[in-house]
N, C-alpha and C. Protein backbone atom coordinates (compact mmCIF):
# COMPACT_ATOMS: atom_id res chain seq x y z
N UNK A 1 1.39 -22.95 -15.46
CA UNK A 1 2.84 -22.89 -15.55
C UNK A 1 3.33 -23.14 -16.97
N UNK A 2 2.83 -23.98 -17.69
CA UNK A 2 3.16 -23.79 -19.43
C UNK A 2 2.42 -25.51 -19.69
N UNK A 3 3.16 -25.78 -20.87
CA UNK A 3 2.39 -27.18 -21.18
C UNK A 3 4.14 -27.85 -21.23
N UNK A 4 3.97 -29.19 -21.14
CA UNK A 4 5.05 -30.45 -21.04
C UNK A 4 5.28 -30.80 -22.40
N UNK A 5 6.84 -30.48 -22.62
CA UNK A 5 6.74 -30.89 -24.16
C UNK A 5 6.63 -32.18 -24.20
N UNK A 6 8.01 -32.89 -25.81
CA UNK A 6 7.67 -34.41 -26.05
C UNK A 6 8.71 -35.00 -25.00
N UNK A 7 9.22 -34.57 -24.60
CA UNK A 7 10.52 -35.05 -23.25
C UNK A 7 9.73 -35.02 -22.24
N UNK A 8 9.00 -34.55 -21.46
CA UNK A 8 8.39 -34.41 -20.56
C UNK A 8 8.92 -33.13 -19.41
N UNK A 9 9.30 -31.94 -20.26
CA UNK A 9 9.72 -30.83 -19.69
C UNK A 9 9.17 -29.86 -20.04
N UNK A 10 8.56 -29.31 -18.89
CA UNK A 10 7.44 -28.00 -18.41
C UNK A 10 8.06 -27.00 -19.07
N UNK A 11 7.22 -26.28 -20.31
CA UNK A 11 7.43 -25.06 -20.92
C UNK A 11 7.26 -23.78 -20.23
N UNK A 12 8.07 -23.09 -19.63
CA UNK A 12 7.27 -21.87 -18.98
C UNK A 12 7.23 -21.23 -19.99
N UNK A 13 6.97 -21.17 -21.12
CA UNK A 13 6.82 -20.26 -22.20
C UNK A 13 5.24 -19.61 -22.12
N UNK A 14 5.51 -18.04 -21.93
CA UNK A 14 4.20 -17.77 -21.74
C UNK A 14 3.29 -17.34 -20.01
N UNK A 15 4.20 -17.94 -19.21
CA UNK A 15 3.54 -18.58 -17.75
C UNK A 15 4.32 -16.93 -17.44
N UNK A 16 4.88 -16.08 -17.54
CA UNK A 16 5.19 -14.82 -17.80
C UNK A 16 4.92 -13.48 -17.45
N UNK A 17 4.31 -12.81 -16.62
CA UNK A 17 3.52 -11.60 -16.99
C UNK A 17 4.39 -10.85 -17.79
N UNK A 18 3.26 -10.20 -19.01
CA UNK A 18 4.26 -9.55 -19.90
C UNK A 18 3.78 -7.75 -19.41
N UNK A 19 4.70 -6.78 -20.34
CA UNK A 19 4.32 -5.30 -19.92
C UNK A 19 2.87 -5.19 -20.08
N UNK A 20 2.34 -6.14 -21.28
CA UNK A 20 0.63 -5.57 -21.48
C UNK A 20 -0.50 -6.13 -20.21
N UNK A 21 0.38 -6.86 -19.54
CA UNK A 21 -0.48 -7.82 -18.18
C UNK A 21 -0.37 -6.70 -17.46
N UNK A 22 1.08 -5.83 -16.99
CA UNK A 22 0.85 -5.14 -15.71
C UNK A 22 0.36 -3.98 -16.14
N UNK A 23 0.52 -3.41 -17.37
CA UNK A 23 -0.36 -2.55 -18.29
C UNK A 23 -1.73 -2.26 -17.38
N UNK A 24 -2.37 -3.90 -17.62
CA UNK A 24 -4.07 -4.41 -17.48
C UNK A 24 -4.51 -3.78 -16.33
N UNK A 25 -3.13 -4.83 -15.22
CA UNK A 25 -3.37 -4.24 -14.13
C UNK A 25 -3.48 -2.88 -13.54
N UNK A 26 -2.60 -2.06 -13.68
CA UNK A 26 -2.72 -0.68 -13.53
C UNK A 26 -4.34 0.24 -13.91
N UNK A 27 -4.43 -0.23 -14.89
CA UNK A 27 -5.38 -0.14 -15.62
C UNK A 27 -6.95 -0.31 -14.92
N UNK A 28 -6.65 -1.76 -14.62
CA UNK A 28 -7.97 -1.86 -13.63
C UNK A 28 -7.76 -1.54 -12.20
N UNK A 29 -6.97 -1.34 -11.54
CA UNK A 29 -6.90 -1.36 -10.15
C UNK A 29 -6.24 0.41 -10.27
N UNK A 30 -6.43 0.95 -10.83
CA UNK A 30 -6.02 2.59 -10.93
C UNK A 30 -6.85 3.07 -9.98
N UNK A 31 -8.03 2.86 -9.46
CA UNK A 31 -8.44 3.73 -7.57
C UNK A 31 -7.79 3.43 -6.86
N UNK A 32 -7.36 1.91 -6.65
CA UNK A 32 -6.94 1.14 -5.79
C UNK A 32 -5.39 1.55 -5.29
N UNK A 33 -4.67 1.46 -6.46
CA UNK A 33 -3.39 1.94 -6.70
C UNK A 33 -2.79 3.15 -6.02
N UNK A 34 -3.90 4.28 -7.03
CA UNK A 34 -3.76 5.38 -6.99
C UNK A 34 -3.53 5.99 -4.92
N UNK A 35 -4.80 5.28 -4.44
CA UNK A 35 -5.04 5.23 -3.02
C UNK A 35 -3.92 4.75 -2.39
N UNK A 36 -3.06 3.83 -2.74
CA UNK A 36 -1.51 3.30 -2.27
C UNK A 36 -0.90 4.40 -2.51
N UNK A 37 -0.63 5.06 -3.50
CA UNK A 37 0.22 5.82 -3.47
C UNK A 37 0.05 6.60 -2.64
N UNK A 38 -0.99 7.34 -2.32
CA UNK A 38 -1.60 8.68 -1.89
C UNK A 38 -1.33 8.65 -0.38
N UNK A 39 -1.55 7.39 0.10
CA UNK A 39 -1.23 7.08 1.21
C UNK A 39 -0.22 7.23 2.00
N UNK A 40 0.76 6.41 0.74
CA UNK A 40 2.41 6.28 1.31
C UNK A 40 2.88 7.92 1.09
N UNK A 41 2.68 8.50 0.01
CA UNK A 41 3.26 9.85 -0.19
C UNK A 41 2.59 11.03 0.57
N UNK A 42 1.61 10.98 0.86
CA UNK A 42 0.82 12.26 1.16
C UNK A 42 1.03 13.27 0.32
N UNK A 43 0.98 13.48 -0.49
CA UNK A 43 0.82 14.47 -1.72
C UNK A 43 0.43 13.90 -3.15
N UNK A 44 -0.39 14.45 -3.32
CA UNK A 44 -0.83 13.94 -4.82
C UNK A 44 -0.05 14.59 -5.86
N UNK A 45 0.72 15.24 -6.19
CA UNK A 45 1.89 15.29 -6.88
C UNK A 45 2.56 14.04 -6.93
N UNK A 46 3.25 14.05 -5.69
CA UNK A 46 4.21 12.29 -5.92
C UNK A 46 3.82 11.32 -5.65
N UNK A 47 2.51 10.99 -5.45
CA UNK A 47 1.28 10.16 -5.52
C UNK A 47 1.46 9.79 -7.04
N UNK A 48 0.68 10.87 -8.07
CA UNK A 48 0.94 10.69 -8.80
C UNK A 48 2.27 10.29 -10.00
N UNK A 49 3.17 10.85 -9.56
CA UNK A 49 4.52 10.29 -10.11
C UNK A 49 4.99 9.13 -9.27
N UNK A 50 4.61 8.63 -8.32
CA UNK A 50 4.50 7.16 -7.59
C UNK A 50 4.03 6.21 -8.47
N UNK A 51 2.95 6.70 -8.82
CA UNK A 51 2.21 5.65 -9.69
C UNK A 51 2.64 5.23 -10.83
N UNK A 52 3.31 6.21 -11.20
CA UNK A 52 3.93 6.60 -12.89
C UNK A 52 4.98 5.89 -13.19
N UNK A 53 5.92 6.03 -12.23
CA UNK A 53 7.38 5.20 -11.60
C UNK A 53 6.83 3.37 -11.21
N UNK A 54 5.77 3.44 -11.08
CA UNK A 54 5.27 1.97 -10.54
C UNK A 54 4.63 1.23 -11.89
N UNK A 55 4.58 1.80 -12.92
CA UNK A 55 3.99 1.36 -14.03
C UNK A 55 5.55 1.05 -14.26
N UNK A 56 6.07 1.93 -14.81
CA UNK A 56 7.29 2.04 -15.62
C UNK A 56 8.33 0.76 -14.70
N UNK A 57 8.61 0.50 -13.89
CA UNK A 57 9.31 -0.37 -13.29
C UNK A 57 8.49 -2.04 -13.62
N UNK A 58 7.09 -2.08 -13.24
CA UNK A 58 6.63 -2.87 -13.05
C UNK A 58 6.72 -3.73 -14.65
N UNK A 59 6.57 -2.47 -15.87
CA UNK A 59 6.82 -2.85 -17.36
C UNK A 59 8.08 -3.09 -17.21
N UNK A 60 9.11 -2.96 -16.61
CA UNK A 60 10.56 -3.35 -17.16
C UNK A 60 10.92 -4.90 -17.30
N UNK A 61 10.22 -5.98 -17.91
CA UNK A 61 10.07 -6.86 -18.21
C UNK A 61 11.03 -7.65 -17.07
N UNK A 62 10.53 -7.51 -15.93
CA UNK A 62 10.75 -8.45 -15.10
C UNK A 62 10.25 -10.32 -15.35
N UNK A 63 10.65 -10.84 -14.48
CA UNK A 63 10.42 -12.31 -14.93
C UNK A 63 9.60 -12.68 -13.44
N UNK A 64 7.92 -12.36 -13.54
CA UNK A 64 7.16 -12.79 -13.03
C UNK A 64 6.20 -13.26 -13.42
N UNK A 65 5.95 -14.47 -12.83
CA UNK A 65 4.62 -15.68 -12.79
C UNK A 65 3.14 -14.33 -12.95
N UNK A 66 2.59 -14.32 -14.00
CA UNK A 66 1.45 -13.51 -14.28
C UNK A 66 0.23 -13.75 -12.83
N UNK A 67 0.49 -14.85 -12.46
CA UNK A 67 -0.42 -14.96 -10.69
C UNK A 67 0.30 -14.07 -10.07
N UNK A 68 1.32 -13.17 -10.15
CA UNK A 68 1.78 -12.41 -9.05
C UNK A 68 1.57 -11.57 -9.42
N UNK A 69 0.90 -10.73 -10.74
CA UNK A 69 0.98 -10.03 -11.86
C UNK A 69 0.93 -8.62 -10.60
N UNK A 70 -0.41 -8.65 -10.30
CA UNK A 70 -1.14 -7.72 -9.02
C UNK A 70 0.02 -7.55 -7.85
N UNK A 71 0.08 -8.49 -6.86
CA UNK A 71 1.24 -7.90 -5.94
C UNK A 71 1.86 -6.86 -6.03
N UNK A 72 2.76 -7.74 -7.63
CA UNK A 72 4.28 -6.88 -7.62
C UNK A 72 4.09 -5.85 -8.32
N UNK A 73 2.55 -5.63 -8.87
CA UNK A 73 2.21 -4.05 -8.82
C UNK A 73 2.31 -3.19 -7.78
N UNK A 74 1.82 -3.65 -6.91
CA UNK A 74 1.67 -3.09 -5.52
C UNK A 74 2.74 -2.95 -4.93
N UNK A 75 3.60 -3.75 -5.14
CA UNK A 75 5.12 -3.78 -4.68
C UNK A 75 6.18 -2.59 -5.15
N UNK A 76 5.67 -2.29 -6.78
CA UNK A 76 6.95 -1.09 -7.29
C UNK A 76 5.80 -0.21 -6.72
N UNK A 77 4.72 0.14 -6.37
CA UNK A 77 4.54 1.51 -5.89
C UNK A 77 4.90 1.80 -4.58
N UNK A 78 4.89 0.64 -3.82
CA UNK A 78 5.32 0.91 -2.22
C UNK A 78 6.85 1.50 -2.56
N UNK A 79 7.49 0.34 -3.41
CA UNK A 79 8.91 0.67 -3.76
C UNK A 79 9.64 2.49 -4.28
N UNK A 80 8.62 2.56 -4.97
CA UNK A 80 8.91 3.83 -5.55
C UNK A 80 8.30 5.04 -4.62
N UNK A 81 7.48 4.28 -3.69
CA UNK A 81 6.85 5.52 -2.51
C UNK A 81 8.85 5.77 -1.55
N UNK A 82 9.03 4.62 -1.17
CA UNK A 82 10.44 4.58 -0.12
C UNK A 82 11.50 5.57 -0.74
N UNK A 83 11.51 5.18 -2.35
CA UNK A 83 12.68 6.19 -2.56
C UNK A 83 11.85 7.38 -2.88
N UNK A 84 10.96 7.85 -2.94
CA UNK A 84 10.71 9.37 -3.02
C UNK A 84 10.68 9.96 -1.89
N UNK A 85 10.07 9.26 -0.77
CA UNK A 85 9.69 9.81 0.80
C UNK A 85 11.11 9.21 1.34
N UNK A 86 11.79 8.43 1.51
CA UNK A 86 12.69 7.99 2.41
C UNK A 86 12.32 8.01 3.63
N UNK A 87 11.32 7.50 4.17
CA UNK A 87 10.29 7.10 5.62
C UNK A 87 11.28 7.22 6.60
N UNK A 88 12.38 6.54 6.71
CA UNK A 88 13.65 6.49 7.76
C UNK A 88 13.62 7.63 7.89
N UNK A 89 14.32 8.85 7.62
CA UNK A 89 14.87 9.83 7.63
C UNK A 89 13.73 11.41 7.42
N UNK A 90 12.52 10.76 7.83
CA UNK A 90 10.93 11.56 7.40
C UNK A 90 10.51 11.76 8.56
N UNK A 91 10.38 12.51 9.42
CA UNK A 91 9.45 12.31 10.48
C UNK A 91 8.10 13.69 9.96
N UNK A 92 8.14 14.14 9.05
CA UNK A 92 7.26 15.40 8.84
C UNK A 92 5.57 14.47 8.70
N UNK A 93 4.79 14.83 9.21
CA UNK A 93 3.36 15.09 8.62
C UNK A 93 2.49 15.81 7.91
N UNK A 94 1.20 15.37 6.98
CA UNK A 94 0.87 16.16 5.96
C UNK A 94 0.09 16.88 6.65
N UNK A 95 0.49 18.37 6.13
CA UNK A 95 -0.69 19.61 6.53
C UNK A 95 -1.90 19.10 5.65
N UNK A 96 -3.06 19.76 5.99
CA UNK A 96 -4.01 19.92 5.38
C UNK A 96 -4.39 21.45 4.69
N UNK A 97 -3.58 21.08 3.39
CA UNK A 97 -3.58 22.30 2.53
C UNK A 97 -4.34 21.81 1.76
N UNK A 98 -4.28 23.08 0.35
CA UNK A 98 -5.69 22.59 -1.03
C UNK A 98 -4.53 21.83 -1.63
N UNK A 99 -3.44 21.06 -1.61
CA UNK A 99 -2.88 20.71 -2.67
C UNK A 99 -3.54 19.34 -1.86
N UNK A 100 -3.96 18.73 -0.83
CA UNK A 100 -4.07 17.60 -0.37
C UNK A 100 -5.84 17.09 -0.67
N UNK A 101 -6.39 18.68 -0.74
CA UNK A 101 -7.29 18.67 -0.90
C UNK A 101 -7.80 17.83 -2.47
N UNK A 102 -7.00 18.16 -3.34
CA UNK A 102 -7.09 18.06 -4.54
C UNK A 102 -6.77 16.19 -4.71
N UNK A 103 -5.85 16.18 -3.85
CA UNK A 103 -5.61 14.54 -4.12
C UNK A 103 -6.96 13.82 -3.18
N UNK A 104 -7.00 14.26 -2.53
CA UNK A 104 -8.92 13.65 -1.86
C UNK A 104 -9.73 13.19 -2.63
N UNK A 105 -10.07 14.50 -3.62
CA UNK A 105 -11.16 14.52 -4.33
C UNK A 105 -11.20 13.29 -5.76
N UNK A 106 -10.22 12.28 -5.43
CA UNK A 106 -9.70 11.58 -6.66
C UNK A 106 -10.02 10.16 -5.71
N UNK A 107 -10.39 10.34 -3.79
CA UNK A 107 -10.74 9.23 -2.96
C UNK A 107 -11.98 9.16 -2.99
N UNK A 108 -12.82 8.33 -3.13
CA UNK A 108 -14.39 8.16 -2.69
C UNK A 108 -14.47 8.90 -1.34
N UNK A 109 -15.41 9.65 -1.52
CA UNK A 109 -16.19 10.43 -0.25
C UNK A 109 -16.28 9.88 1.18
N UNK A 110 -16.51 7.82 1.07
CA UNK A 110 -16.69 7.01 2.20
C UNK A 110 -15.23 6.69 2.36
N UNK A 111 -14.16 7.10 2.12
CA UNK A 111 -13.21 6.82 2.69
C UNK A 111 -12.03 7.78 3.29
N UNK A 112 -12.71 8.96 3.17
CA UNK A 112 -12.03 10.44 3.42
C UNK A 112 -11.84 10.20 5.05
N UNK A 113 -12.42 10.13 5.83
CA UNK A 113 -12.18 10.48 7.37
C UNK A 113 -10.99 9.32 7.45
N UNK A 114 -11.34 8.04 7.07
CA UNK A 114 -9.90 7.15 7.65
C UNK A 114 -8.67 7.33 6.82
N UNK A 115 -8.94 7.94 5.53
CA UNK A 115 -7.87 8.23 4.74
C UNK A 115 -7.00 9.21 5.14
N UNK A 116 -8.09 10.52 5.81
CA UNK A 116 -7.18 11.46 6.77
C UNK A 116 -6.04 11.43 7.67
N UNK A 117 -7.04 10.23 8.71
CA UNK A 117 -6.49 9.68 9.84
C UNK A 117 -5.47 9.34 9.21
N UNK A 118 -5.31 8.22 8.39
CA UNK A 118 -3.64 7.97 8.43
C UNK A 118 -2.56 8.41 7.88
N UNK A 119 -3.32 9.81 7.22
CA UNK A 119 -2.64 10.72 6.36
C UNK A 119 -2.00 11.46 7.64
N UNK A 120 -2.32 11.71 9.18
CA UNK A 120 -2.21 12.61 9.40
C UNK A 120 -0.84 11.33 10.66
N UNK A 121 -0.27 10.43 10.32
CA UNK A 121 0.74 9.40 11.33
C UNK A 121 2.11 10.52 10.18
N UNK A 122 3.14 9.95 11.20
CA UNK A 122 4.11 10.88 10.49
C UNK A 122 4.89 9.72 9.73
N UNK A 123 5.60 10.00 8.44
CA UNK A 123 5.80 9.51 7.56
C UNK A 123 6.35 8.07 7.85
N UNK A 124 7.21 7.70 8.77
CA UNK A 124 7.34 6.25 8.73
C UNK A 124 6.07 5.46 9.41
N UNK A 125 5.74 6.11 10.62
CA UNK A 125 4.38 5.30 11.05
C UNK A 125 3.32 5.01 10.11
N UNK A 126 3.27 6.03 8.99
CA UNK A 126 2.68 6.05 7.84
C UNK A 126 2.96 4.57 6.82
N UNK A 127 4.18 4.91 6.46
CA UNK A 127 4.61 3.63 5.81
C UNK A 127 4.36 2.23 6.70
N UNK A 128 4.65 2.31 7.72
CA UNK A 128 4.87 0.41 8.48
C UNK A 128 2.96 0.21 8.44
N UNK A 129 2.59 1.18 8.90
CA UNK A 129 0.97 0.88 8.79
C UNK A 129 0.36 0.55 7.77
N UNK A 130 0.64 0.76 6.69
CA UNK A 130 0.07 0.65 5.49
C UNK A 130 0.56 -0.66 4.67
N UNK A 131 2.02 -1.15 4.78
CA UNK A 131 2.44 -2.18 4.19
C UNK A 131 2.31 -2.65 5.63
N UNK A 132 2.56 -2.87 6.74
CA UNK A 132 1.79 -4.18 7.62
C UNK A 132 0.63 -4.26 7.16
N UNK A 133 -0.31 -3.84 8.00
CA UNK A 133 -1.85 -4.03 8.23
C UNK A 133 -2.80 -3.89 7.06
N UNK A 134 -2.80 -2.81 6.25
CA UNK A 134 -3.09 -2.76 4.76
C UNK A 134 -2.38 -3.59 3.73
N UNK A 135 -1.66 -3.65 3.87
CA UNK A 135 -0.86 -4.59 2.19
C UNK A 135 -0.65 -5.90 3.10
N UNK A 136 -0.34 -6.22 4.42
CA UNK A 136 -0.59 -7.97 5.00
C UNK A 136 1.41 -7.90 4.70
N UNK A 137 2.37 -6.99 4.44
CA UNK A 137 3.42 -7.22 4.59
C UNK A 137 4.26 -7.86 5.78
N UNK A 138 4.83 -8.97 6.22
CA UNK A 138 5.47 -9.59 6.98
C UNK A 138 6.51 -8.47 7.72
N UNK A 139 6.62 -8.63 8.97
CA UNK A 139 7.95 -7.90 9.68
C UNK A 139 9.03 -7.91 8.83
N UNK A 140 8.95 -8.96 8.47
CA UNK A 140 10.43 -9.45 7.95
C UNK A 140 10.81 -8.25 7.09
N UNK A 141 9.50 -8.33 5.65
CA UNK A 141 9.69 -7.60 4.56
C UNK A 141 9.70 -6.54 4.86
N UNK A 142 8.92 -5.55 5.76
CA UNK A 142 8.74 -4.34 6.08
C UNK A 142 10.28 -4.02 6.38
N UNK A 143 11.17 -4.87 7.38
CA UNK A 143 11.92 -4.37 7.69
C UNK A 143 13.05 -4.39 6.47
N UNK A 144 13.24 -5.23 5.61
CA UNK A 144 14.00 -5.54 4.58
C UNK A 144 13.67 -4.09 3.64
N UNK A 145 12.57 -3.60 3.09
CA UNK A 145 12.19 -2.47 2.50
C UNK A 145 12.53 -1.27 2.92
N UNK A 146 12.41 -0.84 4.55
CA UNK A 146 12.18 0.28 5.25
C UNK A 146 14.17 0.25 5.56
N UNK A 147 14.28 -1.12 5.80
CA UNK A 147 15.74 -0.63 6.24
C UNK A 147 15.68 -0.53 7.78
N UNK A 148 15.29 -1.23 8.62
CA UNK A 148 15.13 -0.96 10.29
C UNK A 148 14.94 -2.34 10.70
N UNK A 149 14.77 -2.65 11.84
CA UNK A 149 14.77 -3.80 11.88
C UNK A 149 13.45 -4.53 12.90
N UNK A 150 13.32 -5.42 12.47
CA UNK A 150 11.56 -6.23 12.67
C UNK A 150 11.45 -5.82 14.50
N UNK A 151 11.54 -5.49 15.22
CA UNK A 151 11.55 -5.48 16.58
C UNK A 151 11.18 -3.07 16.25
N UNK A 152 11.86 -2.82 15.47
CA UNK A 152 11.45 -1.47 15.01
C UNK A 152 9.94 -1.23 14.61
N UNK A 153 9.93 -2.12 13.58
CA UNK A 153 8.48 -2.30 12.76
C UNK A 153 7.38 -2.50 13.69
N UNK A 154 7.54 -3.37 14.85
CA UNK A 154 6.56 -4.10 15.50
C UNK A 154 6.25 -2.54 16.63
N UNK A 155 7.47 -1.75 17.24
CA UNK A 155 7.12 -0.96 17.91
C UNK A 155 6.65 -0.03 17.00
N UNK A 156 6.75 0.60 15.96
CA UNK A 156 6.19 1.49 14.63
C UNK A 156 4.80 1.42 14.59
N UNK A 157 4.60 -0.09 14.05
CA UNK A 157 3.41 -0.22 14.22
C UNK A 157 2.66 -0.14 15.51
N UNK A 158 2.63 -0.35 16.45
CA UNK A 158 2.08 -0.03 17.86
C UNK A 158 1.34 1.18 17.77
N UNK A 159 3.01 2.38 17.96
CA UNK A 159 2.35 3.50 17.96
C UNK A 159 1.50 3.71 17.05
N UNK A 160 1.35 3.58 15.81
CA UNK A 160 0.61 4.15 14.35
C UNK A 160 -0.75 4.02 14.82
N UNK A 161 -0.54 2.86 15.57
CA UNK A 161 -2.32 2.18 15.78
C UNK A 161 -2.80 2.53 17.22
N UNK A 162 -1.80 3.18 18.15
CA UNK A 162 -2.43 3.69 19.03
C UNK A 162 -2.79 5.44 18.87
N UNK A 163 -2.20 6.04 17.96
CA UNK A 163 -2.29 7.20 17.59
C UNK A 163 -4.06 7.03 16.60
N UNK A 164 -4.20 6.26 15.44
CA UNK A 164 -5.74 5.78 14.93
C UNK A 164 -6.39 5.47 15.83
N UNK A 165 -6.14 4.93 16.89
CA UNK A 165 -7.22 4.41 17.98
C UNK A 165 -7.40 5.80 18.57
N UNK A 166 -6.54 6.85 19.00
CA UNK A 166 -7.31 7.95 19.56
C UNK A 166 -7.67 8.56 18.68
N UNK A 167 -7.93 8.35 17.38
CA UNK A 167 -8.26 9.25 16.41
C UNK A 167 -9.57 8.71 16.30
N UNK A 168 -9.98 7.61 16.14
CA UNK A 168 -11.80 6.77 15.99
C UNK A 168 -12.36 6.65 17.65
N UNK A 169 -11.43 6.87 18.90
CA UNK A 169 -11.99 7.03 20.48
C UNK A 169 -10.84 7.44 20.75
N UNK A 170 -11.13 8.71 21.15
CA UNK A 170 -10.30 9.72 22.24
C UNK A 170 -9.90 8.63 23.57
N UNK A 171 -11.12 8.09 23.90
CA UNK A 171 -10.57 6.83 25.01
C UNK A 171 -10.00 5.82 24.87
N UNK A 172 -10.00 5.51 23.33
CA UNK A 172 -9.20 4.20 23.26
C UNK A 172 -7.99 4.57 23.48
N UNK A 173 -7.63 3.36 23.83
CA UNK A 173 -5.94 3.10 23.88
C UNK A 173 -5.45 1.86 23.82
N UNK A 174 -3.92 1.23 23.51
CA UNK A 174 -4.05 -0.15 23.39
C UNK A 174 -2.10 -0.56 24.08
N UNK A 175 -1.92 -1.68 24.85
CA UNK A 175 -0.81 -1.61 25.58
C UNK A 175 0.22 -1.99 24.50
N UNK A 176 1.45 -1.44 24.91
CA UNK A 176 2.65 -1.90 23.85
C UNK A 176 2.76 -3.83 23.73
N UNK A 177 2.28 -4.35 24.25
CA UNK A 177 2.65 -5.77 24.22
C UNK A 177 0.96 -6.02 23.83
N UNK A 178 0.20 -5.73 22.91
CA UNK A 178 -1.17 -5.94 22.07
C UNK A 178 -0.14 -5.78 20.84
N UNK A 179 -0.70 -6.91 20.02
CA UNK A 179 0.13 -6.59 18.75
C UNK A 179 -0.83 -6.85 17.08
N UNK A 180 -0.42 -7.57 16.52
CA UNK A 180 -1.19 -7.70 15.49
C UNK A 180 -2.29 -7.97 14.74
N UNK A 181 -2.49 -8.90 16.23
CA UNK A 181 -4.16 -9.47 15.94
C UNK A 181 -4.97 -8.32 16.60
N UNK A 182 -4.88 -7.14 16.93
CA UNK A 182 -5.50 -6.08 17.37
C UNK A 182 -5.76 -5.35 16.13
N UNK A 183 -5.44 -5.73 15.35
CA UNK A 183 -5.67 -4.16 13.55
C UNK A 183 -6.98 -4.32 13.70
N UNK A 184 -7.80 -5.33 13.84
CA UNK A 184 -9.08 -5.12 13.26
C UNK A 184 -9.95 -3.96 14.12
N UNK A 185 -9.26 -4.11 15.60
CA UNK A 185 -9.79 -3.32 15.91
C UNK A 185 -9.75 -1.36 16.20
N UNK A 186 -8.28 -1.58 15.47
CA UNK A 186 -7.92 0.12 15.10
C UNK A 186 -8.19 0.10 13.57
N UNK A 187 -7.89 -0.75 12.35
CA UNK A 187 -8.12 -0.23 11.56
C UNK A 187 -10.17 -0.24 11.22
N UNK A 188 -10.01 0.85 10.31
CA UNK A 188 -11.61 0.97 10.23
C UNK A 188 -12.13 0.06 8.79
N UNK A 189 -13.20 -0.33 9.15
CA UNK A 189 -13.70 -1.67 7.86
C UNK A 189 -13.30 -1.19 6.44
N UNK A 190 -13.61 0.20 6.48
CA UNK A 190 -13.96 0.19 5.03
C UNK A 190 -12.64 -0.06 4.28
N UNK A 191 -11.28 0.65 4.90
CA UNK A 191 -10.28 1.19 4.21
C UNK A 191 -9.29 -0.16 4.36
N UNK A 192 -10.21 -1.22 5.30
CA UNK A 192 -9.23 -2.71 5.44
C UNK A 192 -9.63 -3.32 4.61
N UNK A 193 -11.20 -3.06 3.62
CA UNK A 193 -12.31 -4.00 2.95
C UNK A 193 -11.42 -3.45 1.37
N UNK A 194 -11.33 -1.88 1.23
CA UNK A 194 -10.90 -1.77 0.25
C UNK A 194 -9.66 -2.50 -0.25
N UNK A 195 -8.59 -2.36 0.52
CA UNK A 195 -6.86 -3.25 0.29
C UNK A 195 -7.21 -4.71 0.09
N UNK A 196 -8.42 -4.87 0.70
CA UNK A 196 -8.50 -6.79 0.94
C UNK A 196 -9.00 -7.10 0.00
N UNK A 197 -10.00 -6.69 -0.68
CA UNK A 197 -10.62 -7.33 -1.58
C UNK A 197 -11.02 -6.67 -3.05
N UNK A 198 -10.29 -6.70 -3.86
CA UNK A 198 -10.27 -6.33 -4.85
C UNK A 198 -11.82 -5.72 -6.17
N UNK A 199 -12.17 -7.16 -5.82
CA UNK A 199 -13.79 -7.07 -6.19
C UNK A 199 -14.38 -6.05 -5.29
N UNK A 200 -14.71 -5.93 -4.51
CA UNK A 200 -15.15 -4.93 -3.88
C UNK A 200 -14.73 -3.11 -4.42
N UNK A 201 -13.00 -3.23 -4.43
CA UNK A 201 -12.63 -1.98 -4.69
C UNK A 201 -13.14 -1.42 -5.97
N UNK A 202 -13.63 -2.34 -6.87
CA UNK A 202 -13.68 -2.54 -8.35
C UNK A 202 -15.44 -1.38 -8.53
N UNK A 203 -15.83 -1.63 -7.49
CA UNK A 203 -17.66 -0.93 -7.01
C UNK A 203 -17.35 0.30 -6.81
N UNK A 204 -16.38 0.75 -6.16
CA UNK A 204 -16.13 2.00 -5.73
C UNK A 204 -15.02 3.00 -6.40
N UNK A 205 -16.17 3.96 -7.34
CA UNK A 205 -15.74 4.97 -8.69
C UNK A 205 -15.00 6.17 -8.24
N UNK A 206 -14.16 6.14 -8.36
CA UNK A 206 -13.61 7.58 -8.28
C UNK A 206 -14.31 8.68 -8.50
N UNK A 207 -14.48 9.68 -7.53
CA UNK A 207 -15.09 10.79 -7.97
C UNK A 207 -14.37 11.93 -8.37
């Protein structure tokens, strides 16, 4: 948090993230990122200008504690995914054209089938799935972001994850009153291992 001057008052001088911190970040977590975007947008066009918009915001010398440095990276790209897609007012899903194709080929190979899958929920089920269960976002916030309200989110999410569950078992299925502590068993390891743990994502090179 800073050092205590001769009064005995905590300097936050410094305690800061500056533009060259979220710079860093971008920088190192650019699969990771990139995969947020790709997610929330389904097009690697505004995937990519997601990301672009998430640098540029994230540099606008906000006044964050450099321990949050990461988050609130993660935060202007979700942010800048909402106003490009507007999820509320989205119900379209991504075809599988070569322009989607092209943003794939920028995902590791081991994460293409679940990356599909949730490429293929329609744009808000898209969004609540990805900032719940992937990013660990609270009802609360989801609903504060999305604009709907936490009793929305909770049914959103339902479906998202009963639509993935017939996508990994045609037989699965899961009742509307199963709720959160059920992700582990619709979402698939790898693409929960990647969001969770950073070190890990850090192994896995873009091809």
């Amino acid at each position: 948090m800073g050092k205590a001057n001769k009064n005995g008052v905590i300097e936050s001088r410094g305690a800061y993230a500056t533009p060259a911190d979220f710079k860093q970040v971008f920088t190192e977590d650019v699969n990771s990122l990139y995969l947020l975007s790709l997610l929330l947008t389904g097009s690697p066009d505004k995937a990519e200008q997601c990301f672009v918009e998430g640098i540029g915001e994230a540099t606008k010398g906000n006044y964050v504690f450099k321990e949050w440095a990461r988050p609130w990276a993660r935060r202007t790209i979700i942010q800048s995914a909402i106003r490009l897609i507007t999820p509320m007012g989205n119900c379209k899903t991504i075809g599988r054209n070569a322009d989607l194709t092209r943003g794939m080929n920028k995902i590791p190979m081991i994460l293409h089938s679940e990356v599909l899958a949730i490429l293929d929920l329609a744009a808000l089920e898209r969004f609540v799935f990805v900032m719940s269960v992937l990013e660990r976002y609270s009802d609360n916030d989801c609903s504060i972001l999305l604009g709907c309200t936490r009793r929305e989110i909770a049914i959103i999410r339902t479906r998202a994850m009963q639509q993935l569950g017939r996508s990994n078992d045609p037989a699965a299925s899961i009742s509307d009153n199963e709720g959160y502590e059920n992700t582990a068993t619709i979402t698939t390891p790898l693409i929960a291992q990647y969001f969770a743990s950073p070190a890990w994502a850090a192994t896995v090179q873009v091809q």
